[in-house]
Protein backbone atom coordinates (compact mmCIF):
# COMPACT_ATOMS: atom_id res chain seq x y z
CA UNK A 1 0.00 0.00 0.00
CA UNK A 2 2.93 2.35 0.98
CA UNK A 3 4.79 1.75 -2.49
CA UNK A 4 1.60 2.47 -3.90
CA UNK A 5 0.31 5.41 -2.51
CA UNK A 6 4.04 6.89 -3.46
CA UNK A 7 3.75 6.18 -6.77
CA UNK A 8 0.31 7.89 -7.37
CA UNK A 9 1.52 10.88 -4.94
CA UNK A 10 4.20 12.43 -7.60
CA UNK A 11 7.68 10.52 -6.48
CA UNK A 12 7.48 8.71 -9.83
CA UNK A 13 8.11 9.81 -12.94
CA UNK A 14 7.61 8.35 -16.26
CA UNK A 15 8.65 4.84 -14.13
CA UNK A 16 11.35 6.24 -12.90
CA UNK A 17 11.79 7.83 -9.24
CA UNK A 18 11.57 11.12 -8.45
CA UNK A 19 15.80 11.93 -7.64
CA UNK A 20 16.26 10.49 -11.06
CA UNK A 21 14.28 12.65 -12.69
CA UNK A 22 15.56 15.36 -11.23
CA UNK A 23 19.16 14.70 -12.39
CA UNK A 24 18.37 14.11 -16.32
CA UNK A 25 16.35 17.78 -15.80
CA UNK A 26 19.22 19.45 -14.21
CA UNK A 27 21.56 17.91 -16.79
CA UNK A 28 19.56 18.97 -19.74
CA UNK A 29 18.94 22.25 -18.13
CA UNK A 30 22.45 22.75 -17.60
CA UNK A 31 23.17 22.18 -21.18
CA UNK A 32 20.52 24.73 -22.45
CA UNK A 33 21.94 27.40 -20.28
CA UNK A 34 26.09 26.74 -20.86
CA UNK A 35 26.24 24.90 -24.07
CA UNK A 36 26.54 28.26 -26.26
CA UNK A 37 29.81 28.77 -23.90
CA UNK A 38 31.56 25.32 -25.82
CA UNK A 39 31.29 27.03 -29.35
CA UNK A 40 31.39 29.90 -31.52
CA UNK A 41 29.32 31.80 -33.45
CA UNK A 42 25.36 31.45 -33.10
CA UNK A 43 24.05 30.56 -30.21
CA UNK A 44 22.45 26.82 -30.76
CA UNK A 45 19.55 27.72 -28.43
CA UNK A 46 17.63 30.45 -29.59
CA UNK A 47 16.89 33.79 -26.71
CA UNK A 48 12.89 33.11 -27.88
CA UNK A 49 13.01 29.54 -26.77
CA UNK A 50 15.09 30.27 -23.41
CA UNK A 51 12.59 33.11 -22.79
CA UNK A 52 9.56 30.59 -23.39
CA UNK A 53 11.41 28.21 -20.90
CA UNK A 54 11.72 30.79 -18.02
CA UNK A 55 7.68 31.14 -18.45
CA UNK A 56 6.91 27.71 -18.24
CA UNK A 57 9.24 27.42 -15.16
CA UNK A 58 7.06 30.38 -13.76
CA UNK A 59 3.88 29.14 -14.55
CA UNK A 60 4.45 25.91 -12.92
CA UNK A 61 5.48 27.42 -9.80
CA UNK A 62 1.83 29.30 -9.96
CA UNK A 63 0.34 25.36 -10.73
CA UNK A 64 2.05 24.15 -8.14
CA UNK A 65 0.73 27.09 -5.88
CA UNK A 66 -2.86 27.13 -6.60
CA UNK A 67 -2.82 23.29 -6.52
CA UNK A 68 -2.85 23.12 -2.65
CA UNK A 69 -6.18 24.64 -2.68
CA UNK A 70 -7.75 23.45 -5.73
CA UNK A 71 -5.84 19.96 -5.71
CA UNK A 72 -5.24 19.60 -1.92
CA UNK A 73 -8.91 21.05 -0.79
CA UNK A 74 -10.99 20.76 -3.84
CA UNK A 75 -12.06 24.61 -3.98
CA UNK A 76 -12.02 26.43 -6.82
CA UNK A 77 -10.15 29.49 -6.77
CA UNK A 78 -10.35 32.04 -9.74
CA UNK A 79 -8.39 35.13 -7.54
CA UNK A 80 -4.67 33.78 -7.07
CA UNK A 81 -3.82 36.46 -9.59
CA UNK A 82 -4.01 38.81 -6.58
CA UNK A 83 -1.22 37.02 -4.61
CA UNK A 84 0.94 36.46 -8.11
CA UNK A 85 0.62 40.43 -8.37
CA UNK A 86 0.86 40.89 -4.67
CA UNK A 87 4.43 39.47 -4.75
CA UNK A 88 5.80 41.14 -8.20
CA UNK A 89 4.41 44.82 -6.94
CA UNK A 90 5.82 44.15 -3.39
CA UNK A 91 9.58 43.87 -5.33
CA UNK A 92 8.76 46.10 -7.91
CA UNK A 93 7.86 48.80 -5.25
CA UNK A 94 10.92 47.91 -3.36
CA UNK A 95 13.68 48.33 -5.98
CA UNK A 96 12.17 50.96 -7.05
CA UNK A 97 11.66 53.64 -4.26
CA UNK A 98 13.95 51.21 -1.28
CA UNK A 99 18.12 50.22 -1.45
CA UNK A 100 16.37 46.43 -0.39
CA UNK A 101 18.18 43.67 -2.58
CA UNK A 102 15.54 41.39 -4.80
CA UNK A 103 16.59 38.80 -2.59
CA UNK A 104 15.16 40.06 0.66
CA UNK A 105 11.94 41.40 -1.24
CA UNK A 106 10.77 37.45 -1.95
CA UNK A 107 10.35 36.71 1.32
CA UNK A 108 8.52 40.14 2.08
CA UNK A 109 6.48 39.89 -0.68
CA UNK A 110 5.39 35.77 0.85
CA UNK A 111 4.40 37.64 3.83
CA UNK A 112 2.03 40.06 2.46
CA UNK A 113 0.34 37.55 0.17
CA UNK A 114 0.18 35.11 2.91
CA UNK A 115 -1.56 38.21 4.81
CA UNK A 116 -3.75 38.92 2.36
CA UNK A 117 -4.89 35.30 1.69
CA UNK A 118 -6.29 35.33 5.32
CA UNK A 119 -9.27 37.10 4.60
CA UNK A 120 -9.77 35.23 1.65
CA UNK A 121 -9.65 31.82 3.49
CA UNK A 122 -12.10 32.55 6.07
CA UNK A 123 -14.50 33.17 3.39
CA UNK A 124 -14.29 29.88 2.23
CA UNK A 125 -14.64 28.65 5.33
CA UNK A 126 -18.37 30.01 4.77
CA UNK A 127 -19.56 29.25 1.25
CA UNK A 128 -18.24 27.04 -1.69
CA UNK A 129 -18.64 26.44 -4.91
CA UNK A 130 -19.59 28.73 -7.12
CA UNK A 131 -20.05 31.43 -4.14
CA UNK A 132 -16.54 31.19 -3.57
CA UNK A 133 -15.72 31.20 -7.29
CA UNK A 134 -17.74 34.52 -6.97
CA UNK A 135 -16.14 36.03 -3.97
CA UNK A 136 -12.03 35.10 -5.54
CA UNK A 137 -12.88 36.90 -8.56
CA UNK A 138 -14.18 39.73 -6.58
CA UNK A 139 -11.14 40.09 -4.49
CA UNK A 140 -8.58 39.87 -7.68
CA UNK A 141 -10.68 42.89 -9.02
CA UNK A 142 -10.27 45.02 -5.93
CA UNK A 143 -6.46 44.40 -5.89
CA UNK A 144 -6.16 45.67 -9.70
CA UNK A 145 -8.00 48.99 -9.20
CA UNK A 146 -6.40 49.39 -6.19
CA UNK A 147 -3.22 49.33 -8.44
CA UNK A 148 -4.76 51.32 -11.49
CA UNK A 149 -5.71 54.03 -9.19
CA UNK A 150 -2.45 54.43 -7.16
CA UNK A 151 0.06 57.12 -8.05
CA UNK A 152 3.43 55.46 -6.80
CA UNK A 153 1.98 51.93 -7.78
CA UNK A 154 2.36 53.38 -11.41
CA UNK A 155 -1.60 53.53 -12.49
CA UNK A 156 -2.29 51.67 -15.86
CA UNK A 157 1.26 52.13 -16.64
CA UNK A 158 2.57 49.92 -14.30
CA UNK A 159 6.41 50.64 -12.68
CA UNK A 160 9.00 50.17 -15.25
CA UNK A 161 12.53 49.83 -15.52
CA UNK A 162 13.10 47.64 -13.14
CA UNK A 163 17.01 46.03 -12.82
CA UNK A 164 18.37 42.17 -12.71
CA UNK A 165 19.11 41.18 -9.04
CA UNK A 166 22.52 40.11 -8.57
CA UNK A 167 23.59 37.38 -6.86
CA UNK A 168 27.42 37.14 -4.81
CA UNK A 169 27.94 40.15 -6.35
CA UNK A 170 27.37 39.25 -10.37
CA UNK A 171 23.80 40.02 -12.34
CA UNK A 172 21.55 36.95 -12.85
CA UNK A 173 21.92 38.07 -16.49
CA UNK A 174 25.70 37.63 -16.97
CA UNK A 175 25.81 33.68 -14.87
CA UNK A 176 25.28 31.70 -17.81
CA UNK A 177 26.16 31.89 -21.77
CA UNK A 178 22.66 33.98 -22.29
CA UNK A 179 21.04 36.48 -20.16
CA UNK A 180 18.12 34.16 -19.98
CA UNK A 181 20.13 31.31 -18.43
CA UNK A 182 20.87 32.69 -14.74
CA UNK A 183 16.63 33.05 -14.33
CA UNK A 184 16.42 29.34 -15.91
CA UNK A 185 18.80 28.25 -12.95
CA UNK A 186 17.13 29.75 -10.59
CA UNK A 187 13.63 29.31 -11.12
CA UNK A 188 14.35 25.68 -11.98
CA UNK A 189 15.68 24.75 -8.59
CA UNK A 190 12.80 26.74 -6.86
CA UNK A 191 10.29 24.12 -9.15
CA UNK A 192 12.32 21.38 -7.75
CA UNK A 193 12.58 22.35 -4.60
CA UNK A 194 8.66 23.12 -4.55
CA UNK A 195 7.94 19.61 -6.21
CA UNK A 196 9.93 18.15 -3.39
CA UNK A 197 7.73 20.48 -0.62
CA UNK A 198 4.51 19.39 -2.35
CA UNK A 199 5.20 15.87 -2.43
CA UNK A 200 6.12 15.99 1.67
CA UNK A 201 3.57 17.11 2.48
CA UNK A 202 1.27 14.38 0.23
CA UNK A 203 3.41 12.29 2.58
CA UNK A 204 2.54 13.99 5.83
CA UNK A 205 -0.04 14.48 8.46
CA UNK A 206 -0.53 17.43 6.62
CA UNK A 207 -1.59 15.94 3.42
CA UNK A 208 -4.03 13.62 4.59
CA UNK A 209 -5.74 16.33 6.73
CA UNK A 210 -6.25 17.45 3.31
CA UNK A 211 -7.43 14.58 1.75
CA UNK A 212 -9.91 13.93 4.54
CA UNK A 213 -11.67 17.44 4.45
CA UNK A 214 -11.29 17.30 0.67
CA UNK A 215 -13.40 14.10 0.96
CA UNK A 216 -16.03 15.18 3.21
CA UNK A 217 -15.78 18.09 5.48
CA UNK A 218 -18.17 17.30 8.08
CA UNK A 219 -16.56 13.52 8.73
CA UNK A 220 -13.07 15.31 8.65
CA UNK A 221 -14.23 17.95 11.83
CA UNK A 222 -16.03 14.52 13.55
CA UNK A 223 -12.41 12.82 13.48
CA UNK A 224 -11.38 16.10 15.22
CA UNK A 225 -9.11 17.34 12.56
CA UNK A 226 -9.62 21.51 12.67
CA UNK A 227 -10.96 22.15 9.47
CA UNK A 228 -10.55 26.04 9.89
CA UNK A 229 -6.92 26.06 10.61
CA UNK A 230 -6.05 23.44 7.84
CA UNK A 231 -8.40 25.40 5.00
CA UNK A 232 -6.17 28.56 6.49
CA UNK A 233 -2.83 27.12 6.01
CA UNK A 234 -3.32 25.52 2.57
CA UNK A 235 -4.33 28.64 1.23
CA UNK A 236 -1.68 30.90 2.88
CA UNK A 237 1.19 28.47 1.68
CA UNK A 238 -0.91 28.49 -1.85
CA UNK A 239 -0.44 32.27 -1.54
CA UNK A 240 3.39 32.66 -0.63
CA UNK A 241 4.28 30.01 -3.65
CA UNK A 242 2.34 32.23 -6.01
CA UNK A 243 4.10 35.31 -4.80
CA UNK A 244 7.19 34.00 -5.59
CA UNK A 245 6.28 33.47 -9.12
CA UNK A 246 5.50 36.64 -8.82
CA UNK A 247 8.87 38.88 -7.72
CA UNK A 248 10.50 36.39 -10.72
CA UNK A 249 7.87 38.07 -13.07
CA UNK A 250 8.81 41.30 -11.99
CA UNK A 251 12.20 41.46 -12.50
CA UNK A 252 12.35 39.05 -15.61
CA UNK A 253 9.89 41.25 -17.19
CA UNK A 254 11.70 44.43 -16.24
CA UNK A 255 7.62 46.09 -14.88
CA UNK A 256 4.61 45.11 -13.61
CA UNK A 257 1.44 46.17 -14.02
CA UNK A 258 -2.26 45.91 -12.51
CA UNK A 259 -2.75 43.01 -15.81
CA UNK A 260 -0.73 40.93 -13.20
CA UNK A 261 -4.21 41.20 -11.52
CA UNK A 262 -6.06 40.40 -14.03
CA UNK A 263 -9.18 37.75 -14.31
CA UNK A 264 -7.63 36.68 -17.22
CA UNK A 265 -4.44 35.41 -15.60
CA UNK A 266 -6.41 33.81 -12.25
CA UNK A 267 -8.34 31.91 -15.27
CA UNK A 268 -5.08 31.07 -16.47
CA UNK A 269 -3.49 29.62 -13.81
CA UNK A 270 -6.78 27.60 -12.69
CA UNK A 271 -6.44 26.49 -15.87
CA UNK A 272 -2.75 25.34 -15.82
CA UNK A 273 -3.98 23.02 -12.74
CA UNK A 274 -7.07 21.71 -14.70
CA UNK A 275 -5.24 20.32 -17.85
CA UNK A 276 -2.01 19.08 -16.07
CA UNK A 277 -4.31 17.26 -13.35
CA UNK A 278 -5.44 18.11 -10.07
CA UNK A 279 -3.07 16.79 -6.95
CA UNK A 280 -0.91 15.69 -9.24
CA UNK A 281 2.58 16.80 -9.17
CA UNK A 282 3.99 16.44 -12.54
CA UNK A 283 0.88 17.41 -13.60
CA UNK A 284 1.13 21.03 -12.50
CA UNK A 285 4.62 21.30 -14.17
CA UNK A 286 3.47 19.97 -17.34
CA UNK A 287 -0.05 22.10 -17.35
CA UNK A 288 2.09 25.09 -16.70
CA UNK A 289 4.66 24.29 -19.14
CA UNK A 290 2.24 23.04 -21.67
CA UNK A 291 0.33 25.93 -21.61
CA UNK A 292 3.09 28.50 -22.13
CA UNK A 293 4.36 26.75 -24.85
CA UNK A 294 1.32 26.12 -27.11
CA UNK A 295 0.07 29.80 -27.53
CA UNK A 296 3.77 30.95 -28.35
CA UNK A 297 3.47 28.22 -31.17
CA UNK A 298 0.06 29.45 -32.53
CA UNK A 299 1.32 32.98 -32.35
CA UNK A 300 3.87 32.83 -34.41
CA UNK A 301 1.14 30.49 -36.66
CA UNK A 302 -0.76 33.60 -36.96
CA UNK A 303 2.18 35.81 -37.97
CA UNK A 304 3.26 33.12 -40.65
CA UNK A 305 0.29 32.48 -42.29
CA UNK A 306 -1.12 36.17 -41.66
CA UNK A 307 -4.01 35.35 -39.94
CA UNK A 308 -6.49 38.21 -38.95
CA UNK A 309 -7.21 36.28 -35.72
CA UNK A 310 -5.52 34.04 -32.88
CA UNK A 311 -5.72 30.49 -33.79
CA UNK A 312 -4.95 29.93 -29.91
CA UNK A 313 -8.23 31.56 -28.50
CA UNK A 314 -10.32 29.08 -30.29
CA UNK A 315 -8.18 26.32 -29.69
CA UNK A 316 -8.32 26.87 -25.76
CA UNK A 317 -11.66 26.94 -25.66
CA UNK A 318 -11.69 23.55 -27.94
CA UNK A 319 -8.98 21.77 -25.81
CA UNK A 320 -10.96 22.95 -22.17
CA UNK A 321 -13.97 20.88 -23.79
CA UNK A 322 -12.27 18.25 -24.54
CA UNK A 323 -10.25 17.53 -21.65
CA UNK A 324 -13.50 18.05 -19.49
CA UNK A 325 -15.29 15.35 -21.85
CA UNK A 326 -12.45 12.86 -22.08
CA UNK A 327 -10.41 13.22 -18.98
CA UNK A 328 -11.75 16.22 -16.44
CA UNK A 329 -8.85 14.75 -14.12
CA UNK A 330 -6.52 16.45 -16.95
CA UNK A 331 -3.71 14.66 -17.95
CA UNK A 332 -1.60 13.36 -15.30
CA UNK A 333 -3.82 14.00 -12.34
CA UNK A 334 -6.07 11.31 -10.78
CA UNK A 335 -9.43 9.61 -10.26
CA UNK A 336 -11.50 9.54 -7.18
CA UNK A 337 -11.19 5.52 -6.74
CA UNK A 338 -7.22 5.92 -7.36
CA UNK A 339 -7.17 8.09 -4.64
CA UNK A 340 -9.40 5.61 -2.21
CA UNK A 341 -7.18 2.75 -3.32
CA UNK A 342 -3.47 4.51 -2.58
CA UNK A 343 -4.70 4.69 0.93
């Protein structure tokens, strides 16, 4: 039962375990980000694909974020923009108007999304559904005019001109052969390291507090596991993950601005959890990556064949229909009875 429950809780990959996985990635990451150092003349990985990396690496630290409450819980959330915006303002506004290194503005940025998700988790401690659906959205909204209409936030423009952190004294732009490879580095050892956090606590007490008031609330409080404080925590760690994502955004993109707290990107990154598979680890990384890569592809369809539309926007709807007909679990994530069996 133990090997079992292991092997449907993320530490496998593609049959094999988890550590090995983890070396063929950092091998084959290490390679995109140094190889160009080995050779002249042009660089064999293009700057568009590294840049297209660095967002998938991003988005699936959001998937792995918002899966604690949508995987771990079962509630839908469509406001986690708010804490992915809540962390790239918090460094924004710090490098810009404070001497406080990028490095010490992640973990202040954490705190204020984690504050800011307490609110937000007592009221789903109250309704569900599509009531809470209702009440995330609202909250994203007041966030973004809250940043449209605030003068030193930047209004609709957003703070620009924001610089690369350094780290031990040398820019995160100048650490590898591109000035895309230092943020690949970085932000893939913060998925790892996440991945390794998530599948912990699958493997704690934690977890299966989770899994019990995911199952049924009421039966979870009778077996005297505190339903409040567990609901709290799950979306407060959901929160600080997301903000992470977040001061990366910021300084990768070089701005921010209120889109960051946009319904548009909360539907996003619900959706990122949806197609890559609810609780399921590799399934968040490959939904986030996944769906990063596919509209760059259609875009530059639509610029190649001159189209006077986006191919991609009818396509996403098309592939969300399908993947709710075929498999609503989404691709790597799994079924009600698999969970019952594992334990």
């Amino acid at each position: 039962m133990k090997d079992k429950r292991s092997r449907s809780s993320g530490e496998w990959f593609f049959g094999w375990s988890g550590r090995k996985t983890f070396l063929l990635s950092s091998l084959a990451i290490l390679l995109i980000c140094f190889i160009d150092k080995f050779h002249g003349g042009k660089g064999w990985i293009p700057t568009y694909a590294q840049h297209v990396l660095v967002n998938c690496l991003i988005s699936a630290i959001l998937a792995l974020g918002l899966n604690f409450v949508t995987g771990y819980l079962g509630q839908t959330s469509l406001g986690h923009a708010v804490f992915f915006g809540i962390g790239a303002y918090t460094t924004a506004v710090l490098l810009k108007y404070t001497p406080v290194n990028f490095w010490l503005s992640i973990p202040l940025g954490m705190l204020l999304a984690a504050i800011a998700a307490i609110p937000l988790s007592m009221a789903s401690l109250r309704v569900k559904g599509q009531f809470l659906i209702v009440i995330t959205y609202a909250f994203c909204e007041i966030f973004r005019y809250v940043a449209i209409n605030t003068t030193w936030l930047g209004g609709n423009g957003g703070l620009p001109g924001l610089k690369s952190p350094q780290i031990f004294g040398v820019k995160l732009t100048k650490i590898a052969a591109t000035n895309k490879g230092g943020y690949i580095l970085i932000l893939f050892l913060i998925v790892s390291a996440l991945a390794f956090f998530s599948w912990r606590i699958q493997q704690s007490r934690v977890g299966y507090a989770f899994h019990a008031i995911r199952e049924d609330e009421i039966a979870a409080q009778a077996m005297g596991i505190e339903v409040k404080y567990y609901k709290v925590l799950a979306m407060m760690i959901s929160a600080m993950i997301c903000a992470v994502g977040g001061s990366f955004q910021a300084v990768f993109a070089s701005m921010v601005s209120p889109e960051l707290f946009s319904s548009a990107k909360s539907i996003q990154i619900l959706t990122f959890v949806v197609i890559g598979g609810v609780r399921s680890i590799k399934g968040m990384i490959l939904g986030g990556c996944l769906l990063s890569i596919i509209p760059e592809f259609f875009h530059s369809v639509k610029d190649m064949l001159k189209l006077p539309f986006d191919p991609w926007m009818i396509l996403y709807g098309f592939l969300l229909v399908v993947m709710m007909r075929v498999r609503p679990q989404g691709i790597w994530g799994k079924k009600e009875k698999d969970d019952q069996e594992a334990l």
